[in-house]
N, C-alpha and C. Protein backbone atom coordinates (compact mmCIF):
# COMPACT_ATOMS: atom_id res chain seq x y z
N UNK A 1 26.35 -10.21 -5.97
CA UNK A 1 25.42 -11.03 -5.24
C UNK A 1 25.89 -11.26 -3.81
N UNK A 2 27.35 -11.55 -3.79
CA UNK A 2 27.75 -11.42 -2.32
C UNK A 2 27.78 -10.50 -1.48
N UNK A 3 27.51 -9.23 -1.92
CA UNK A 3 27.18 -8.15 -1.02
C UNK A 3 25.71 -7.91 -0.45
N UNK A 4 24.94 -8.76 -1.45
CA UNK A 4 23.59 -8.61 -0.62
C UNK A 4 23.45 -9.82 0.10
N UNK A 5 24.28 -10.82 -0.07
CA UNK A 5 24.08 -12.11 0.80
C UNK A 5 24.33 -10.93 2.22
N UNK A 6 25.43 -10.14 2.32
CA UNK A 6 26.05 -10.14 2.88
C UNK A 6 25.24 -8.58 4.20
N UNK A 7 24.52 -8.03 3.31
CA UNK A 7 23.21 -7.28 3.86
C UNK A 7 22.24 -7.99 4.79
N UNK A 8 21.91 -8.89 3.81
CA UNK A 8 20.72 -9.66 4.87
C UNK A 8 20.65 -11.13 4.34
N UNK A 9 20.73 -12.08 5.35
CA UNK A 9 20.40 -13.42 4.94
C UNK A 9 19.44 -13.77 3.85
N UNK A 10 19.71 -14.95 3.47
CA UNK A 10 18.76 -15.61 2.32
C UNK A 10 17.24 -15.68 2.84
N UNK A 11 17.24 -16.26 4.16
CA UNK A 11 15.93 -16.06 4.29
C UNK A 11 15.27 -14.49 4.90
N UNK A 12 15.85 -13.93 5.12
CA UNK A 12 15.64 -12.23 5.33
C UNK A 12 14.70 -11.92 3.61
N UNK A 13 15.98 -12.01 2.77
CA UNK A 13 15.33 -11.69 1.44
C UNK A 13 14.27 -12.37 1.06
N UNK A 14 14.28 -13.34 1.78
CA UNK A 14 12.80 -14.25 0.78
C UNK A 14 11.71 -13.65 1.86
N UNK A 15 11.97 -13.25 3.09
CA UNK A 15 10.82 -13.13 3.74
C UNK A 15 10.35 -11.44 3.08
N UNK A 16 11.08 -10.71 3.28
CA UNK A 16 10.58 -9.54 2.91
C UNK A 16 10.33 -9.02 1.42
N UNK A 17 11.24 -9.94 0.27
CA UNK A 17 10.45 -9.39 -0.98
C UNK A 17 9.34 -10.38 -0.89
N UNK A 18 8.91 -11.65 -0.41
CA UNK A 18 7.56 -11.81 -0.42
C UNK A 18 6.44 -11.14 0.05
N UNK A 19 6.80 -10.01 0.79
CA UNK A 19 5.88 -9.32 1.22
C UNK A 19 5.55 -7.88 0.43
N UNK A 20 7.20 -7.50 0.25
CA UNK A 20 7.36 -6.16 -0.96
C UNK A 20 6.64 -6.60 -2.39
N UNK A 21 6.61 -7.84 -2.60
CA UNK A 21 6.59 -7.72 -4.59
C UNK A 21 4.86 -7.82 -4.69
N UNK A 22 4.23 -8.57 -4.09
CA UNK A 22 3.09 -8.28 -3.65
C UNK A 22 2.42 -6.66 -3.89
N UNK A 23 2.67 -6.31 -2.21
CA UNK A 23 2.64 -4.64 -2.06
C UNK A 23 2.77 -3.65 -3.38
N UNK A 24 4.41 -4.09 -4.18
CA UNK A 24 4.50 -3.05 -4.94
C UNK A 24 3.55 -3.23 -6.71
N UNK A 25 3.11 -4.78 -6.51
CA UNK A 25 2.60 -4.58 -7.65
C UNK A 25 1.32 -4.59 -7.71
N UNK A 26 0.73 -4.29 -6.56
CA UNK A 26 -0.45 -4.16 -5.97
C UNK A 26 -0.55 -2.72 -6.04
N UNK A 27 0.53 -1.50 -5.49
CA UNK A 27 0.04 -0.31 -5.16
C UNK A 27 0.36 0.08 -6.97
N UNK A 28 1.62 -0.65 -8.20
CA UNK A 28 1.17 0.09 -9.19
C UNK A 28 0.53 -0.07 -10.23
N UNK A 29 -0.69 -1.44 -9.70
CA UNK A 29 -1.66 -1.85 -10.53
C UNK A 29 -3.14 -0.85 -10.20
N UNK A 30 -3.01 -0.41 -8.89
CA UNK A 30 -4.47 0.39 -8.67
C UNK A 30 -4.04 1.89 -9.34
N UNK A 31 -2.51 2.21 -9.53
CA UNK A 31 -2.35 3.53 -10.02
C UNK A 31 -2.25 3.14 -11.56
N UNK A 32 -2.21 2.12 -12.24
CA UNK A 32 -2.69 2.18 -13.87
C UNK A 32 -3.87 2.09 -13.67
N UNK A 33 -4.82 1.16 -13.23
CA UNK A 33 -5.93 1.40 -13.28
C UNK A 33 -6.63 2.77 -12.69
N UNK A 34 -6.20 3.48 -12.30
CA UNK A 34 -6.48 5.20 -11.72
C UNK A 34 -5.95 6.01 -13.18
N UNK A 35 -4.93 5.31 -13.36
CA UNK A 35 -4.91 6.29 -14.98
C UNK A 35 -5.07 5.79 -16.21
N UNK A 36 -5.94 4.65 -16.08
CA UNK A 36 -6.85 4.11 -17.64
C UNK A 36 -8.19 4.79 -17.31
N UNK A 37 -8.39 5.16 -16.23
CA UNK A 37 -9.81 5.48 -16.16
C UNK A 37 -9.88 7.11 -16.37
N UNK A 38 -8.65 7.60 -16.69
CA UNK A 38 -8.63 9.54 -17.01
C UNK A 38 -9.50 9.25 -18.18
N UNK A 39 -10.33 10.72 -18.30
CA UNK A 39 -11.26 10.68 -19.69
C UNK A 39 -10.71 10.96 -20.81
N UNK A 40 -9.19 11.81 -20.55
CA UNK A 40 -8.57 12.38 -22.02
C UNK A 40 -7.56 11.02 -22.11
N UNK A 41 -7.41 11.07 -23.58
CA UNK A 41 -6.13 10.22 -24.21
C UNK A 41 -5.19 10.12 -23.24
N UNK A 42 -4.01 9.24 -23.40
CA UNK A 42 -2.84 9.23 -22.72
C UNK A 42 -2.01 8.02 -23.00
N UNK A 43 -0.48 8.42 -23.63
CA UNK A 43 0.27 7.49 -24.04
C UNK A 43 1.20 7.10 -23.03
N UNK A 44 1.96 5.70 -23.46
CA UNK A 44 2.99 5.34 -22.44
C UNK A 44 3.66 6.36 -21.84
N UNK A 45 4.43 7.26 -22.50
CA UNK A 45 5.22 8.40 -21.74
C UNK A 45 4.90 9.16 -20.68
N UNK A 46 2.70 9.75 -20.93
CA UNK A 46 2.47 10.59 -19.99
C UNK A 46 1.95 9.43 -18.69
N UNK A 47 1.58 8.14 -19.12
CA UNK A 47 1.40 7.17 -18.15
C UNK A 47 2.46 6.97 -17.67
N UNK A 48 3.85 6.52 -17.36
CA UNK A 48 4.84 6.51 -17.04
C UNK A 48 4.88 7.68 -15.74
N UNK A 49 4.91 9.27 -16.44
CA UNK A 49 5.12 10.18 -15.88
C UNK A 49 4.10 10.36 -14.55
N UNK A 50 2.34 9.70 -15.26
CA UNK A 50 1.76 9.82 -13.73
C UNK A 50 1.98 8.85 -12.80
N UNK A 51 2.90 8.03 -13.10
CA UNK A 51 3.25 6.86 -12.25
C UNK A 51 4.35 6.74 -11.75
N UNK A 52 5.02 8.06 -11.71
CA UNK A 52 6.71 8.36 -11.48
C UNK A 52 6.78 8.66 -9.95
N UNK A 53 5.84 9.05 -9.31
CA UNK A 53 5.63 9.33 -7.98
C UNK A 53 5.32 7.73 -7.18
N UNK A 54 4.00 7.05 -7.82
CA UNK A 54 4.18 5.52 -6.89
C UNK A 54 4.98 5.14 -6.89
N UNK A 55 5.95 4.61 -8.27
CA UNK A 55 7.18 3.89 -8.27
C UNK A 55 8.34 4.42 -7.25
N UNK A 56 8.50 6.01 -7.48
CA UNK A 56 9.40 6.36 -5.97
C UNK A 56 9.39 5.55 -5.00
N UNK A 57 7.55 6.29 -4.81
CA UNK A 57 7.49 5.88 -3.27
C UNK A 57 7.83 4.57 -3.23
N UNK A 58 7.19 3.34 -3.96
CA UNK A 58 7.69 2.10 -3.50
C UNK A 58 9.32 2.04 -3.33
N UNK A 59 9.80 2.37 -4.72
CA UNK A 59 11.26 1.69 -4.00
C UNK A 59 11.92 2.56 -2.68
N UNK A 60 10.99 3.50 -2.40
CA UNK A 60 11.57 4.16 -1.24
C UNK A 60 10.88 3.50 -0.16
N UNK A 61 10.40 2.87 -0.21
CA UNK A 61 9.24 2.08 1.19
C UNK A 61 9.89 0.64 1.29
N UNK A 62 10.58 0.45 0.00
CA UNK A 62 11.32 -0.73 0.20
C UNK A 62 12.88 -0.83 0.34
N UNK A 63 13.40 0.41 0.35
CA UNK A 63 14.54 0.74 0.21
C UNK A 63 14.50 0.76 2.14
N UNK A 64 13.71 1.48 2.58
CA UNK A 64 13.56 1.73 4.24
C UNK A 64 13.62 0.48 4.82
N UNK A 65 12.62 -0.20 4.39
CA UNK A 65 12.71 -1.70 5.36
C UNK A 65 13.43 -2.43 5.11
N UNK A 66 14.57 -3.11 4.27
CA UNK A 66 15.59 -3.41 3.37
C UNK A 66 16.26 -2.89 4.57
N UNK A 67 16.44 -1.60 4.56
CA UNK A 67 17.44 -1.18 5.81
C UNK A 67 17.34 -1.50 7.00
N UNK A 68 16.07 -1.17 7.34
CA UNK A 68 15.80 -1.10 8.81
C UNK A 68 16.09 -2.79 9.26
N UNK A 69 15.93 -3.71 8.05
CA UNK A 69 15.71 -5.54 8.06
C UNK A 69 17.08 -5.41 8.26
N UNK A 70 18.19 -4.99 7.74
CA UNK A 70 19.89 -4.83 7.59
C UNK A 70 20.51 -4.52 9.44
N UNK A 71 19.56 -3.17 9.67
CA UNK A 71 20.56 -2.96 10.80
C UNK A 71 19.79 -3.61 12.20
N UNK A 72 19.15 -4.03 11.96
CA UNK A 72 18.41 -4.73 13.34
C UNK A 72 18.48 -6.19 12.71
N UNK A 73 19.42 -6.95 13.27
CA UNK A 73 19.36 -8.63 12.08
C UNK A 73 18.67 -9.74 13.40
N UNK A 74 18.42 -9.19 14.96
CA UNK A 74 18.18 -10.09 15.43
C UNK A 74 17.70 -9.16 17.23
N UNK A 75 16.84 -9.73 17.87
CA UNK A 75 16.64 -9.56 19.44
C UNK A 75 15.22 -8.62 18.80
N UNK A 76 14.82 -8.07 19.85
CA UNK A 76 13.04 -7.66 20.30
C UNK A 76 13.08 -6.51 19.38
N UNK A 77 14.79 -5.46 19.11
CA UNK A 77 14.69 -4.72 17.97
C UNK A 77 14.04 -5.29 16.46
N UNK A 78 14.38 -6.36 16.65
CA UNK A 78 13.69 -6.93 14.65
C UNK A 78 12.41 -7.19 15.22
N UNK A 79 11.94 -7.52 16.36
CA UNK A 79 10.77 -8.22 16.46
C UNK A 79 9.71 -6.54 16.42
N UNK A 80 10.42 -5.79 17.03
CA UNK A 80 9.59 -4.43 16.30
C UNK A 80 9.21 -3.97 14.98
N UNK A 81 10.26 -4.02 14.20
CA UNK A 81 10.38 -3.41 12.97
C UNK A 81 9.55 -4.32 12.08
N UNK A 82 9.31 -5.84 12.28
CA UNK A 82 8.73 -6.95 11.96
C UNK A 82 7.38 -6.32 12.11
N UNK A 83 6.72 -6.27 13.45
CA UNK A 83 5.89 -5.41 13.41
C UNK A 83 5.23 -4.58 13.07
N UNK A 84 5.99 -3.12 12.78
CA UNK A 84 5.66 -1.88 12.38
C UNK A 84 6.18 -1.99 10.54
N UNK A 85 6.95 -3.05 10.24
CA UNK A 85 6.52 -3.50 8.76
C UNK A 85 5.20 -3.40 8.28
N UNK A 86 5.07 -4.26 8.94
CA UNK A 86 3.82 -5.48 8.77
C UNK A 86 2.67 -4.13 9.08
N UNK A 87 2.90 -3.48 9.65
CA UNK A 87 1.47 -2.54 10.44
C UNK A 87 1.59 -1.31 9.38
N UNK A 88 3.00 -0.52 8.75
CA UNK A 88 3.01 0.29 7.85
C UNK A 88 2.82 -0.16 6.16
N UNK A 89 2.90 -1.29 5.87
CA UNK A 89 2.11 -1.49 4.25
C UNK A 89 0.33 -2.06 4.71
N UNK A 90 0.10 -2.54 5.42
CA UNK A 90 -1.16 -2.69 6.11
C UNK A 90 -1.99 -1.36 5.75
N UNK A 91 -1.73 -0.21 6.63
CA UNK A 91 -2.06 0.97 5.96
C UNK A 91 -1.56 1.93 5.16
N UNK A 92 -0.79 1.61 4.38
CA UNK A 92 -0.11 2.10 3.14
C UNK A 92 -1.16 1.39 1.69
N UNK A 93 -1.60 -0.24 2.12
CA UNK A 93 -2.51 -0.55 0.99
C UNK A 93 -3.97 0.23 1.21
N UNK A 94 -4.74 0.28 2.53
CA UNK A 94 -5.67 0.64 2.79
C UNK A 94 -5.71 2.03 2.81
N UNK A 95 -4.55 2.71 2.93
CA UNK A 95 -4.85 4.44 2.44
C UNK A 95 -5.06 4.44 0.68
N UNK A 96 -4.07 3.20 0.06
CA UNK A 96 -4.20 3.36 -1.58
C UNK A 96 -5.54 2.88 -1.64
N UNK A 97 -6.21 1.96 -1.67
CA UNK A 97 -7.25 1.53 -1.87
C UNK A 97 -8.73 2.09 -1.60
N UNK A 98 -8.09 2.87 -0.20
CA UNK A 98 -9.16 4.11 -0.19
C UNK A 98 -9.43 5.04 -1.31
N UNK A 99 -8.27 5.73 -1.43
CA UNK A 99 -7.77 7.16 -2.49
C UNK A 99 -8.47 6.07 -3.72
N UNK A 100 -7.88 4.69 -4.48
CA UNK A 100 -8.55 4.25 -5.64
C UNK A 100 -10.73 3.81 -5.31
N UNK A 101 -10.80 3.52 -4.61
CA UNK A 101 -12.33 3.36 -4.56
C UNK A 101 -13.02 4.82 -4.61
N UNK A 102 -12.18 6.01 -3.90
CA UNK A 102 -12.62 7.53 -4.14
C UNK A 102 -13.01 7.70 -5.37
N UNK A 103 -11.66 7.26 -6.13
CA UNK A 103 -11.51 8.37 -7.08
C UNK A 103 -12.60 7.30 -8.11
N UNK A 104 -12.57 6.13 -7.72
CA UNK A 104 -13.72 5.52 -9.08
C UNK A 104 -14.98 5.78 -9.08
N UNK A 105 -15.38 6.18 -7.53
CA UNK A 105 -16.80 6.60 -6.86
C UNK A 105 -17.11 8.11 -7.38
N UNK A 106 -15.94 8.74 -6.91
CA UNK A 106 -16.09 9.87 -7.31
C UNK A 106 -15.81 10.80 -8.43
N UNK A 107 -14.34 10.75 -9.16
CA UNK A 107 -14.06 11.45 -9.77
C UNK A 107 -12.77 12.60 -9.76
N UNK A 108 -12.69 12.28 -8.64
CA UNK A 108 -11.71 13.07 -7.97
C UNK A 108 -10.72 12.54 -6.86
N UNK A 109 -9.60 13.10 -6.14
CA UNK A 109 -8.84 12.23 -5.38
C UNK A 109 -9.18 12.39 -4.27
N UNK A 110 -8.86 11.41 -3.46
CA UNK A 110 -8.79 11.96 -2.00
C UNK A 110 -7.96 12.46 -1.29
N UNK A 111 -8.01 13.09 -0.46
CA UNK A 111 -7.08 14.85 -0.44
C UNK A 111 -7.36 14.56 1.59
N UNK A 112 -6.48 15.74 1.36
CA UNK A 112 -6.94 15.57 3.14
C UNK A 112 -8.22 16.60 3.27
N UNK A 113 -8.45 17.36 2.92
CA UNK A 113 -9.28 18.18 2.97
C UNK A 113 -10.67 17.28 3.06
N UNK A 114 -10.73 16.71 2.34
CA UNK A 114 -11.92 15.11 2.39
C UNK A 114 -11.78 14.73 3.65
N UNK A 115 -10.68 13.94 3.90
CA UNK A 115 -10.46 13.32 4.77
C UNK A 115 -10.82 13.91 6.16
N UNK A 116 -10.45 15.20 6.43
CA UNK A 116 -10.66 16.16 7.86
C UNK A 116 -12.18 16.45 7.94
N UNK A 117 -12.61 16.56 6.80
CA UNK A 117 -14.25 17.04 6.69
C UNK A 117 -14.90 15.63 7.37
N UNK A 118 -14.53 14.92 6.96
CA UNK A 118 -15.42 13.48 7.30
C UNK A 118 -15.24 13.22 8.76
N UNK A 119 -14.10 13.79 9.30
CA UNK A 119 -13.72 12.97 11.07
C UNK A 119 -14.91 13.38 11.71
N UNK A 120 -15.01 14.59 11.69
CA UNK A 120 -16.34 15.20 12.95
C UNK A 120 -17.17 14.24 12.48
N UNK A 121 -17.85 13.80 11.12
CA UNK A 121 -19.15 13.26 10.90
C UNK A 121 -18.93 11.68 11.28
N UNK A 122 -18.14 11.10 11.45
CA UNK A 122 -18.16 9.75 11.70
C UNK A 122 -19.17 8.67 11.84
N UNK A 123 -19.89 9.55 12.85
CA UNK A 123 -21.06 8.94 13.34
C UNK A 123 -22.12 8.64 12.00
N UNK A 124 -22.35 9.91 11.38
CA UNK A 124 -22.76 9.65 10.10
C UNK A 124 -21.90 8.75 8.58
N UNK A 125 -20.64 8.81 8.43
CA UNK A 125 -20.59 7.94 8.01
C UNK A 125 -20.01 6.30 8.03
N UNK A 126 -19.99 5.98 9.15
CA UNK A 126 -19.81 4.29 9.59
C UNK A 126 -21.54 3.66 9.02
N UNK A 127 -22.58 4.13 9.20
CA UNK A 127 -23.40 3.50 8.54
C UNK A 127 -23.33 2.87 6.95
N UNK A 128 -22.47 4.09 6.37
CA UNK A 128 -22.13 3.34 4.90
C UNK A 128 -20.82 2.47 4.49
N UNK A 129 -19.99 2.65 5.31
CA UNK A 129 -19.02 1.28 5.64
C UNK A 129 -19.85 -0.04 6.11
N UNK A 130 -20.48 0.08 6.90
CA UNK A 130 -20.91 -1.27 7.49
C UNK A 130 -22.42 -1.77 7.10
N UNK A 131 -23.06 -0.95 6.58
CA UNK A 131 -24.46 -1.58 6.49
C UNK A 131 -24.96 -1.32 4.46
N UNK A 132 -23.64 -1.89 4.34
CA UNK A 132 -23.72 -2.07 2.63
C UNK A 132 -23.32 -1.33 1.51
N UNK A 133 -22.57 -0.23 2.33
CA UNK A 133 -21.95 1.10 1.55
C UNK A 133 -20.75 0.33 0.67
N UNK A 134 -20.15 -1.06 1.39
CA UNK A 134 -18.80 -1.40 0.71
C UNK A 134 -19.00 -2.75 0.48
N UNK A 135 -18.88 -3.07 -1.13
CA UNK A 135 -19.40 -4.24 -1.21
C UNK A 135 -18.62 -5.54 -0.27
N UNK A 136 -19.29 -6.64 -0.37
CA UNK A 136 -18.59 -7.64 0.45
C UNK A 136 -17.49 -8.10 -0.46
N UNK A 137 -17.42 -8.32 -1.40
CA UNK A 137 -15.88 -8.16 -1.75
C UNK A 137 -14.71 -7.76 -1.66
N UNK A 138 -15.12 -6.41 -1.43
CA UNK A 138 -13.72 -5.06 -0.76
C UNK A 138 -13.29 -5.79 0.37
N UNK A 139 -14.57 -6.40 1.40
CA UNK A 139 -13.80 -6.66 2.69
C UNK A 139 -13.21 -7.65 2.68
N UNK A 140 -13.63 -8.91 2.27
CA UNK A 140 -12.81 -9.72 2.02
C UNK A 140 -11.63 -9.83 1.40
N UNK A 141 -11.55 -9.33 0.03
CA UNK A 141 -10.29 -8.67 0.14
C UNK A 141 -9.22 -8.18 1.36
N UNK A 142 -9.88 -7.18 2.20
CA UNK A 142 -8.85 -6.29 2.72
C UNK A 142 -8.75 -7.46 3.55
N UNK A 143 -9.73 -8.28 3.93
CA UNK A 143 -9.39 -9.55 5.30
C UNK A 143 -8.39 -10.46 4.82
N UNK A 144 -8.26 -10.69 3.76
CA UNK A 144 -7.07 -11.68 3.15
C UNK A 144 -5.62 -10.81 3.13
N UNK A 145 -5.49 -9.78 2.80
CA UNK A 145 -4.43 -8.96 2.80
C UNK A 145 -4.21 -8.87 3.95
N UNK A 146 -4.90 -8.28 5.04
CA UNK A 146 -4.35 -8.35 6.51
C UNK A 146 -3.90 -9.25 6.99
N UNK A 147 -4.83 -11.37 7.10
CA UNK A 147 -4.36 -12.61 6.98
C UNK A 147 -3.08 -12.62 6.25
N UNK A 148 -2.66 -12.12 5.17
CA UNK A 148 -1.43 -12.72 4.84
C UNK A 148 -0.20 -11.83 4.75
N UNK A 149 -0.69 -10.72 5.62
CA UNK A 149 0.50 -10.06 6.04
C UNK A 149 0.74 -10.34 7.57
N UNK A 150 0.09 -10.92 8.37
CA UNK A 150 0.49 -11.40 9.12
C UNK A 150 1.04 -12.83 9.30
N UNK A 151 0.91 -13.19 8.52
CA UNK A 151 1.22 -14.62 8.52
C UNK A 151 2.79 -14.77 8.18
């Protein structure tokens, strides 16, 4: 325990796993719910296995800022990383939440190949973002998540 006192202050840790435990059980609640909704069977083991990739990534997304919180402990350097925290799970939830509203809409994931097809059309699709394509729930949602990651 004294070696992580000794990483980052007490309030370091409370500030940033309040922001990580959130995040991580947020990004691997939309990936069970992405794999209760497969049409074939599937037991703990192969659920586990499709969930072996989020869990990485999180503790690797939290393993990074953990660090980056370690070697910058103070001056306009933390006040960056504070920042670009705060600005990289921001769109780390809103790329997951995209890929999960895809795949419940659609059936399939979202890929970049989706993603590149859609830039030229923009114009065509901001009408279904904004004029009722996404229910008012989603946004509120995402408006509270943004509110309380900045906060």
């Amino acid at each position: 325990m004294g070696s992580l006192r000794a990483l980052l202050s007490r309030r370091d840790w409370v500030y940033l796993l309040s922001l990580l435990i959130p995040f991580v059980v947020y990004n691997l609640t939309l990936r069970a719910l992405d794999i209760a909704s497969l049409p074939e069977g599937h037991g703990l083991p192969l659920s586990l296995d499709l969930m072996q990739s989020t869990i990485f990534f999180n503790l690797g997304f939290s393993l990074l800022w953990i660090g980056l919180f370690a070697a910058a402990r103070r001056g306009p350097l933390r006040k960056v990383i504070v920042i670009l925290f705060h600005a990289a799970a921001i769109l780390v939830v809103i790329a997951n939440t995209s890929g999960h509203q895809y795949l419940q809409q659609n059936g399939t994931t979202l890929e970049y190949g989706t993603i590149a097809e859609w830039l030229p059309k923009l114009k065509e699709i901001e009408p279904i973002l904004f004029e009722g394509g996404v229910p008012l729930l989603a946004w509120l949602l995402l408006t509270a998540a943004l509110l309380y990651s900045w906060l």
